[in-house]
N, C-alpha and C. Protein backbone atom coordinates (compact mmCIF):
# COMPACT_ATOMS: atom_id res chain seq x y z
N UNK A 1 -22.62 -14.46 13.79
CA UNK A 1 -21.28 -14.71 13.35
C UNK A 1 -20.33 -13.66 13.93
N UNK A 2 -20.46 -12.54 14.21
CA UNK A 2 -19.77 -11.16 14.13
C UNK A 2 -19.93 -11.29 16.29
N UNK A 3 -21.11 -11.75 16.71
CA UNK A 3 -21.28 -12.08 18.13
C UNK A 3 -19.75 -13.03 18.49
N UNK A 4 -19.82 -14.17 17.24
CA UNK A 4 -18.73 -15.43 18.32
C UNK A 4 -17.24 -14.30 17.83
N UNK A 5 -17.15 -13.76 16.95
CA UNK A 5 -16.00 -12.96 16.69
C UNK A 5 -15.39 -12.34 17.86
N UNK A 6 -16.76 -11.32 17.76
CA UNK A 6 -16.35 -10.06 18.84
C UNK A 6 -15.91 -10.64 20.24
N UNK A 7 -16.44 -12.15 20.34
CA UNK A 7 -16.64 -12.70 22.01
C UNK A 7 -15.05 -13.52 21.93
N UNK A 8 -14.91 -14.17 21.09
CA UNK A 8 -13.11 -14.75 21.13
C UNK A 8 -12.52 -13.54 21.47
N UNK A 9 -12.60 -12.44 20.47
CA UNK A 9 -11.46 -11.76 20.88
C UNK A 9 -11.34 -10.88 22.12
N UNK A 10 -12.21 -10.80 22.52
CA UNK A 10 -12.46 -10.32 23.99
C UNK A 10 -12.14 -11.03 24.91
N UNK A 11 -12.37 -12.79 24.55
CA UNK A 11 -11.65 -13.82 25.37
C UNK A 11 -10.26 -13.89 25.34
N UNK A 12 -9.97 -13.42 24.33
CA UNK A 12 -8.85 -13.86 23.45
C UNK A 12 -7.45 -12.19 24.02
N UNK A 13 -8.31 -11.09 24.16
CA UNK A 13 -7.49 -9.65 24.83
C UNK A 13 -7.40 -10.16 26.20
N UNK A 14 -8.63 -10.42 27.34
CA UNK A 14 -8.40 -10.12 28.22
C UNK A 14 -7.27 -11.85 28.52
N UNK A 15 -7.39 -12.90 27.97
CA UNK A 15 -6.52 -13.54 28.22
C UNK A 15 -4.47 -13.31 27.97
N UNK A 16 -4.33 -12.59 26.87
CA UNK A 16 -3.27 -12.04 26.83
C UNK A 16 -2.72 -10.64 28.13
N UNK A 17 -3.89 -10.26 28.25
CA UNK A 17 -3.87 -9.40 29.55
C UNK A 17 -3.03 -9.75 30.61
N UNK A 18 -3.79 -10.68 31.17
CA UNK A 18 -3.67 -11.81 32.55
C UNK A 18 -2.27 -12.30 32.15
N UNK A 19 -1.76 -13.01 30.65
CA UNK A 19 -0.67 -13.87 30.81
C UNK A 19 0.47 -12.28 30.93
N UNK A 20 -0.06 -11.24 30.26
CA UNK A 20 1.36 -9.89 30.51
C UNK A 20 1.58 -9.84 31.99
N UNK A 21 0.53 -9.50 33.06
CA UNK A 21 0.49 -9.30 34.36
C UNK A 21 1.15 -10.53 35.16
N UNK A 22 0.66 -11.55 34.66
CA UNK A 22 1.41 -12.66 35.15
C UNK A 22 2.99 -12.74 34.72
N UNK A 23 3.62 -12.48 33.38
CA UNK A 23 4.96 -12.20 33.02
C UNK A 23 5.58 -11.25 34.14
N UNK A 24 5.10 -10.44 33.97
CA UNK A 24 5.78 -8.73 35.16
C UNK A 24 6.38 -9.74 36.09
N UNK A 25 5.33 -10.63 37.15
CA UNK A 25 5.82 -10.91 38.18
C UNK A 25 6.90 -11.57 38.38
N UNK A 26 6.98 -12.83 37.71
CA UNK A 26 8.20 -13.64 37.23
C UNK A 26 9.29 -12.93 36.51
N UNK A 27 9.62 -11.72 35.50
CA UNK A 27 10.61 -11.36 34.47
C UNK A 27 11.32 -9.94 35.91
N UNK A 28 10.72 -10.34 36.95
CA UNK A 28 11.43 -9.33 38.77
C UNK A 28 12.26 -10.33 38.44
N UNK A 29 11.81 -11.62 38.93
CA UNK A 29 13.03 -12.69 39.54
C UNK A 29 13.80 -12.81 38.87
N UNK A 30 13.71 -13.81 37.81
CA UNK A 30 14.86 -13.48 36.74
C UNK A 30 15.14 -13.02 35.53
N UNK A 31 16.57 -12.54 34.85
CA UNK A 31 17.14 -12.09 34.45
C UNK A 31 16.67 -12.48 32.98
N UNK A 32 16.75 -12.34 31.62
CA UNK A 32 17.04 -12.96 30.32
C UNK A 32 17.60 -12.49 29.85
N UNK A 33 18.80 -13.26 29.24
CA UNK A 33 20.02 -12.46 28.74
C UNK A 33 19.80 -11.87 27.37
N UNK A 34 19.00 -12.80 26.83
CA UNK A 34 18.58 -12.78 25.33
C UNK A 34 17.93 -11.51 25.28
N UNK A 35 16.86 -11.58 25.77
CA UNK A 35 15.61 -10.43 25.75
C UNK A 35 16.66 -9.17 26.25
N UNK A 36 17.54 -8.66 27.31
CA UNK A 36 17.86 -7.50 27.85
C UNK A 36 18.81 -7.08 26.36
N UNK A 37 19.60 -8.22 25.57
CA UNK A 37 20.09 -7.57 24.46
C UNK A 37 19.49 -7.66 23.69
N UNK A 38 18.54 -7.66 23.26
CA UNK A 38 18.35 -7.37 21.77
C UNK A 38 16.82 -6.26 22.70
N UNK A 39 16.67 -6.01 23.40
CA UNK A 39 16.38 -4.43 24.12
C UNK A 39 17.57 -3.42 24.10
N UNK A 40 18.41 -3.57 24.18
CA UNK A 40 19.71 -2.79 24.40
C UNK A 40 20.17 -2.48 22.68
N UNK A 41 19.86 -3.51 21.86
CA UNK A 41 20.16 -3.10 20.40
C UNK A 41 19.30 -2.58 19.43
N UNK A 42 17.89 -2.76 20.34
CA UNK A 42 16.68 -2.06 19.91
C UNK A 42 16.36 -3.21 19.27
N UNK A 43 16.65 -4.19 18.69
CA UNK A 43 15.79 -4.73 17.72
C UNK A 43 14.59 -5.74 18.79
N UNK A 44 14.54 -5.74 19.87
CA UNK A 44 13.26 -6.10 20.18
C UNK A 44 11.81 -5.77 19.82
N UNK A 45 12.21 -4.57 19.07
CA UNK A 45 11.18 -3.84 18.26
C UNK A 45 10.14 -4.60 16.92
N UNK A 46 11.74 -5.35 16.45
CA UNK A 46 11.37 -5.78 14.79
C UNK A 46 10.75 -7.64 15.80
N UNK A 47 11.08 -7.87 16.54
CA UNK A 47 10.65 -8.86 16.84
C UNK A 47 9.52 -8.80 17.73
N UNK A 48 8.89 -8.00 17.96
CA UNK A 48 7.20 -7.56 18.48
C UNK A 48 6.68 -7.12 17.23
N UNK A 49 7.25 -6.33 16.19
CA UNK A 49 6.62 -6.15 15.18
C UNK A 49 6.42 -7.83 14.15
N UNK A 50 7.66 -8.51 14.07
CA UNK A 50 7.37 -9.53 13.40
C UNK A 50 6.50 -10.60 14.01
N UNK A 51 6.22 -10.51 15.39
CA UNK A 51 5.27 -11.55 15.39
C UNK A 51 3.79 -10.81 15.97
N UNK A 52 3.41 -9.81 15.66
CA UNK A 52 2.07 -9.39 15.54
C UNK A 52 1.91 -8.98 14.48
N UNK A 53 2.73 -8.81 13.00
CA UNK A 53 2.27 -9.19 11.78
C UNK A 53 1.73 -10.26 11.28
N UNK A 54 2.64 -11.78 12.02
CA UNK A 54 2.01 -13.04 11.89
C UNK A 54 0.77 -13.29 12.54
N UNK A 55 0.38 -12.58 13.61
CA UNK A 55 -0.69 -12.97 14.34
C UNK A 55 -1.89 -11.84 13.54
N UNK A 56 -1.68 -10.83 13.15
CA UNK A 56 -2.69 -10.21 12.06
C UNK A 56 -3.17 -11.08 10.69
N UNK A 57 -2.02 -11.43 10.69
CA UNK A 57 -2.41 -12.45 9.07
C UNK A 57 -3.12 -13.62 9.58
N UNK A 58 -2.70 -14.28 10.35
CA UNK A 58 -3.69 -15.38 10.83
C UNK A 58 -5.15 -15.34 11.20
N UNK A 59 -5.37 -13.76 11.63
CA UNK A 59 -6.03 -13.66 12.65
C UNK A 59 -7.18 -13.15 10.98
N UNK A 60 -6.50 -12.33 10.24
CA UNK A 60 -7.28 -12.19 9.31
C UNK A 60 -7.16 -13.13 7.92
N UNK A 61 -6.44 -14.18 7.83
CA UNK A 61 -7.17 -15.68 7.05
C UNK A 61 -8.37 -16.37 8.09
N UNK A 62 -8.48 -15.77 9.55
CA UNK A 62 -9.46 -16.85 9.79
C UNK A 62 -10.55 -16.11 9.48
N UNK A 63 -10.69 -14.47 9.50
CA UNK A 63 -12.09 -14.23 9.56
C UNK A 63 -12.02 -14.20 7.98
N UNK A 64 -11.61 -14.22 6.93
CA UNK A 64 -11.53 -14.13 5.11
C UNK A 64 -12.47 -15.66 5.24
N UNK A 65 -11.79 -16.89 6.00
CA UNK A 65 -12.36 -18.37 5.59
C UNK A 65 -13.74 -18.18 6.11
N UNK A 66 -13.68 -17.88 7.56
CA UNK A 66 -14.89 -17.43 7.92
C UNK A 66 -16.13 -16.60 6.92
N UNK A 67 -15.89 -16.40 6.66
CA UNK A 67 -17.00 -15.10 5.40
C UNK A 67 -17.20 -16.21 4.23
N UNK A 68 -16.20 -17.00 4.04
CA UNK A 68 -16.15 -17.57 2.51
C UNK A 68 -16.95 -18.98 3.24
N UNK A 69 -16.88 -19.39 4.38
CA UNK A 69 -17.41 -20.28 5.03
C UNK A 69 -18.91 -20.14 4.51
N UNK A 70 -19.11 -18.84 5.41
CA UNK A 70 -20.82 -18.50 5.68
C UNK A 70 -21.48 -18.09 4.18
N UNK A 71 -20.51 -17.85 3.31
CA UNK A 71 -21.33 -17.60 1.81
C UNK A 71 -21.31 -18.82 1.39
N UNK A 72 -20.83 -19.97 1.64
CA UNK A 72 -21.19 -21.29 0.82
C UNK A 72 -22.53 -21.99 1.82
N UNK A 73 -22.34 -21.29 2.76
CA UNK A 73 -23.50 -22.33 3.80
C UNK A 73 -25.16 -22.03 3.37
N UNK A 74 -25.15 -19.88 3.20
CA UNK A 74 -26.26 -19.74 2.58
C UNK A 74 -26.44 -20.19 1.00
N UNK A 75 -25.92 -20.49 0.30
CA UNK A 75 -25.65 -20.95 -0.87
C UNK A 75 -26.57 -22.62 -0.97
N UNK A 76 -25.94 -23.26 -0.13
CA UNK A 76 -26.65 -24.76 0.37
C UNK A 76 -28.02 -24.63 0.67
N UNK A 77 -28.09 -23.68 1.37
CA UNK A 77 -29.49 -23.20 1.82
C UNK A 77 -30.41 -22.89 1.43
């Protein structure tokens, strides 16, 4: 169980990796008006913080169902 874990998220880092490296190249060419201000007002901050809070909570309801999964399966068993 803790094997397919560890192996998503390793799928799951080095794929966010690749899509950052791939961003760099494209965010040369063009411009975003959106993104350069709310860098310039700082709050790009609260909006990297607000959506890797959502992706923590998700990320930890799946492994909570996960656990509550595998205690009803040995249970059946």
């Amino acid at each position: 169980m803790y094997t397919k874990i560890r192996s998503l998220s390793l799928l799951a880092g080095s794929w966010f990796l690749a899509m950052a490296v791939h961003a760099q190249d494209s965010a040369a060419t063009k411009k975003v008006e959106m993104a350069d201000r709310f860098r310039a007002d700082g709050k790009i901050y609260v909006v990297v913080a607000v959506l890797t809070l959502i992706l923590l909570g998700l990320i930890l309801y799946v492994v909570r169902l996960d656990r509550k999964i595998g205690r009803l399966e040995k249970e059946i068993k």
